[in-house]
Protein backbone atom coordinates (compact mmCIF):
# COMPACT_ATOMS: atom_id res chain seq x y z
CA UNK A 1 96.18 33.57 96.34
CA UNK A 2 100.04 33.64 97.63
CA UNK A 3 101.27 33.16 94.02
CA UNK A 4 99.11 36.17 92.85
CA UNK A 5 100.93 38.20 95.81
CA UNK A 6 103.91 37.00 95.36
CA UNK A 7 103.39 38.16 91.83
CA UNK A 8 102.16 41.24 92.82
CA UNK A 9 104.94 42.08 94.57
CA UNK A 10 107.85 41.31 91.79
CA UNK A 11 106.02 43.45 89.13
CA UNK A 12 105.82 46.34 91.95
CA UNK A 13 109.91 45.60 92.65
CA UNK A 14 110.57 45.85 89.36
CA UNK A 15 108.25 48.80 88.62
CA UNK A 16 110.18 50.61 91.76
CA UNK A 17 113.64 49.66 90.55
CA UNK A 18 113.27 51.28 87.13
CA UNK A 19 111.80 54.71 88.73
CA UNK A 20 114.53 56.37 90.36
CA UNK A 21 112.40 57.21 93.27
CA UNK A 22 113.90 59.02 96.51
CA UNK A 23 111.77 59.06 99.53
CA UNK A 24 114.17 61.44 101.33
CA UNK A 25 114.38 64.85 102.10
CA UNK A 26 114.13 67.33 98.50
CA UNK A 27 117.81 67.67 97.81
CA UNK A 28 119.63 71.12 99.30
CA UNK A 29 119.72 73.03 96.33
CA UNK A 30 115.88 72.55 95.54
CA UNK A 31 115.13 74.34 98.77
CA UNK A 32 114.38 77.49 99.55
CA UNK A 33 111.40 79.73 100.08
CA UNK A 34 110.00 81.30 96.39
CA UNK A 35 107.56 84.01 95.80
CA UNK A 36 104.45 82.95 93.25
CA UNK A 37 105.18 84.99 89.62
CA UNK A 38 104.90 88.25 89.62
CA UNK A 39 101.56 89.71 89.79
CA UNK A 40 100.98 93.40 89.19
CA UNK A 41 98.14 95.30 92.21
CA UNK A 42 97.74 92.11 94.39
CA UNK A 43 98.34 93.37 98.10
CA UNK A 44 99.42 90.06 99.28
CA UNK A 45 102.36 87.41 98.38
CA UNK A 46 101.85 83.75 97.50
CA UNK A 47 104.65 81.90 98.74
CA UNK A 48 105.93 78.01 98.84
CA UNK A 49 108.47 77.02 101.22
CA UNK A 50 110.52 73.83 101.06
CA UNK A 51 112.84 72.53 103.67
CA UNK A 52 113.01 69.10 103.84
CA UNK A 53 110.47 66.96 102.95
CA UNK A 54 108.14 69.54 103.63
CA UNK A 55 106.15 71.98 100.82
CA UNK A 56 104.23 74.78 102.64
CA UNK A 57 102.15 76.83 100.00
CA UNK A 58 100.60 79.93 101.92
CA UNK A 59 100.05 83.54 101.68
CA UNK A 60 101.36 86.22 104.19
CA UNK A 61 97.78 87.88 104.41
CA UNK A 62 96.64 84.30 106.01
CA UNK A 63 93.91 83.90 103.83
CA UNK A 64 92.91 80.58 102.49
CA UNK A 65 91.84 82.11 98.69
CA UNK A 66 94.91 81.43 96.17
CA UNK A 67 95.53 81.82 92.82
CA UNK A 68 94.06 79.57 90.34
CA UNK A 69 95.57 76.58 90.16
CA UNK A 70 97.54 76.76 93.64
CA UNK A 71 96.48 74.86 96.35
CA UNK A 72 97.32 76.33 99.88
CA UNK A 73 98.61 73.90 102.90
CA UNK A 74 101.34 72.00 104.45
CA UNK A 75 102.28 69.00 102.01
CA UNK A 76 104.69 66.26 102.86
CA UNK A 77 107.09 64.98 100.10
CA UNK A 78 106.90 61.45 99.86
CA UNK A 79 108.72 61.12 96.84
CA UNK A 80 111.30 63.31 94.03
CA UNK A 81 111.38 61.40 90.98
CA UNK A 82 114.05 62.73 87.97
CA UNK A 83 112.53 62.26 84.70
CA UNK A 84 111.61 63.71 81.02
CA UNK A 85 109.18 66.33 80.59
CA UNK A 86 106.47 65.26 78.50
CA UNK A 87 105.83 68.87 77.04
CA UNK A 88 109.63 69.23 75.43
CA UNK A 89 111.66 66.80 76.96
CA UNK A 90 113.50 68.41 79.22
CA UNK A 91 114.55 66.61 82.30
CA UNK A 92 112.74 67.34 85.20
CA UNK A 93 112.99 67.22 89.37
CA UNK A 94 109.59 66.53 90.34
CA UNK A 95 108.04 66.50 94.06
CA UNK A 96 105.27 64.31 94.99
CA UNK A 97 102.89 63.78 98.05
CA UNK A 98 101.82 60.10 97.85
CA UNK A 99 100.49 60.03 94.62
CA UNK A 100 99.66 63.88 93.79
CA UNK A 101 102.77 66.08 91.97
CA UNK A 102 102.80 69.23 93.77
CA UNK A 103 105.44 70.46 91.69
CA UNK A 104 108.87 70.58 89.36
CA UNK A 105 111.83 72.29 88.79
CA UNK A 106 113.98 71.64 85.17
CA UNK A 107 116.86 70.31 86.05
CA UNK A 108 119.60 72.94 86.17
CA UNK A 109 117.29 75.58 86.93
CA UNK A 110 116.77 75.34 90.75
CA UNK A 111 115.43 79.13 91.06
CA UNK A 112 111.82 78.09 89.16
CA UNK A 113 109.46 76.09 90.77
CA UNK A 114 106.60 75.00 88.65
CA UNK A 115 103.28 73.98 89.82
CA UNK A 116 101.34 72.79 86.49
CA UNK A 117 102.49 71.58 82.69
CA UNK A 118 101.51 74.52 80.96
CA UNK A 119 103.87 76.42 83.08
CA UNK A 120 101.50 79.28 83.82
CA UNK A 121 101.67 79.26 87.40
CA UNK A 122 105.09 79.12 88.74
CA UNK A 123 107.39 80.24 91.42
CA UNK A 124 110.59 82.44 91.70
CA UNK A 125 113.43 81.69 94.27
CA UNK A 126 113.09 84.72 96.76
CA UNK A 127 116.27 86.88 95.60
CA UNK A 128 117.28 84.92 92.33
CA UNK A 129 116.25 88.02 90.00
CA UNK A 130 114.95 84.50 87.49
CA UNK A 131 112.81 85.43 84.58
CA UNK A 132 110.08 83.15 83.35
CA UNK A 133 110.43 83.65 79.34
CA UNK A 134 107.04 83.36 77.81
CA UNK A 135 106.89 79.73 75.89
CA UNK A 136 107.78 80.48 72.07
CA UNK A 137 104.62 79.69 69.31
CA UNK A 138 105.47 75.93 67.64
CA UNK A 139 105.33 77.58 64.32
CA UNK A 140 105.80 81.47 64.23
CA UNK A 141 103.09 83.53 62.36
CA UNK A 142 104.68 85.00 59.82
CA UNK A 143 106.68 81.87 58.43
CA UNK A 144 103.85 79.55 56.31
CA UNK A 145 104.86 76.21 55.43
C-alpha cells in the first residue's frame, strides 16, 4: 500500500510540475470588473468582478436568472493555468475553481473575458470600448475547393 502512495504521489509531482499552475491571486492586469456582451432591450447588466482570487458573477437587478450559459455567485480561484487554446491555438489565461474553469482571457487581450469555448458568451472590461469580432467561417461560401 505505501509503495502505491508513494507512487501516487511522484506521478501527481510530476503531473503538477509540467502544468504551470499558480494558486495565487489572478494577476493585476486580469482584474477588473466587465460588463456581459452587449445585449440590445435587457433592463439589467450582467457583470463579473475579479479582484484577487475572487470571481463574483451577478446582476445589478439582484436577481438570480442569468443568461444562458452564466452561472451567478461568488467563486474562489484556486488556480490560473497559461496554456493553448484547443479551438485555434491561441494561448490562453484560464481561471479555475477547484476543478471547474470559470473562465479565460487570450493572452494579450486582458479587456475580454470569456466564459465558454465557442466564445458566445463573453465579457467586456467596463470602459475598454473592446469589440468581440464575430469568429470567421473555416471555409468562406463563395470560394469551392
Amino acid at each position: 500500500m505505501n509503495k502505491i502512495m508513494n507512487r501516487t504521489m511522484l506521478i501527481l509531482a510530476f503531473f503538477l510540475a509540467g502544468c504551470g499552475l499558480d494558486f495565487g491571486a489572478v494577476e493585476e492586469g486580469y482584474r477588473g470588473v466587465f460588463d456581459y456582451k452587449p445585449q440590445a432591450g435587457l433592463s439589467y447588466t450582467t457583470t463579473v468582478a475579479i479582484e484577487g482570487d475572487l470571481v463574483t458573477i451577478s446582476r445589478d437587478d439582484n436577481s438570480t436568472a442569468s443568461p444562458p450559459g452564466v452561472r451567478l455567485g461568488k467563486f474562489h480561484v484556486s488556480a490560473v493555468i497559461s496554456q493553448r487554446n484547443t479551438a485555434d491555438g491561441a494561448r490562453i489565461h484560464v481561471l479555475f475553481n477547484v476543478m471547474e474553469k470559470l473562465g479565460y482571457f487570450n493572452e494579450g487581450e486582458r479587456n475580454i473575458f470569456y466564459i465558454d469555448d465557442a466564445r458566445e458568451h463573453y465579457f467586456i472590461r467596463r470602459g475598454s470600448g473592446a469589440v468581440v469580432e464575430p469568429a470567421e467561417p473555416e471555409y468562406p461560401e463563395d470560394q469551392y475547393y
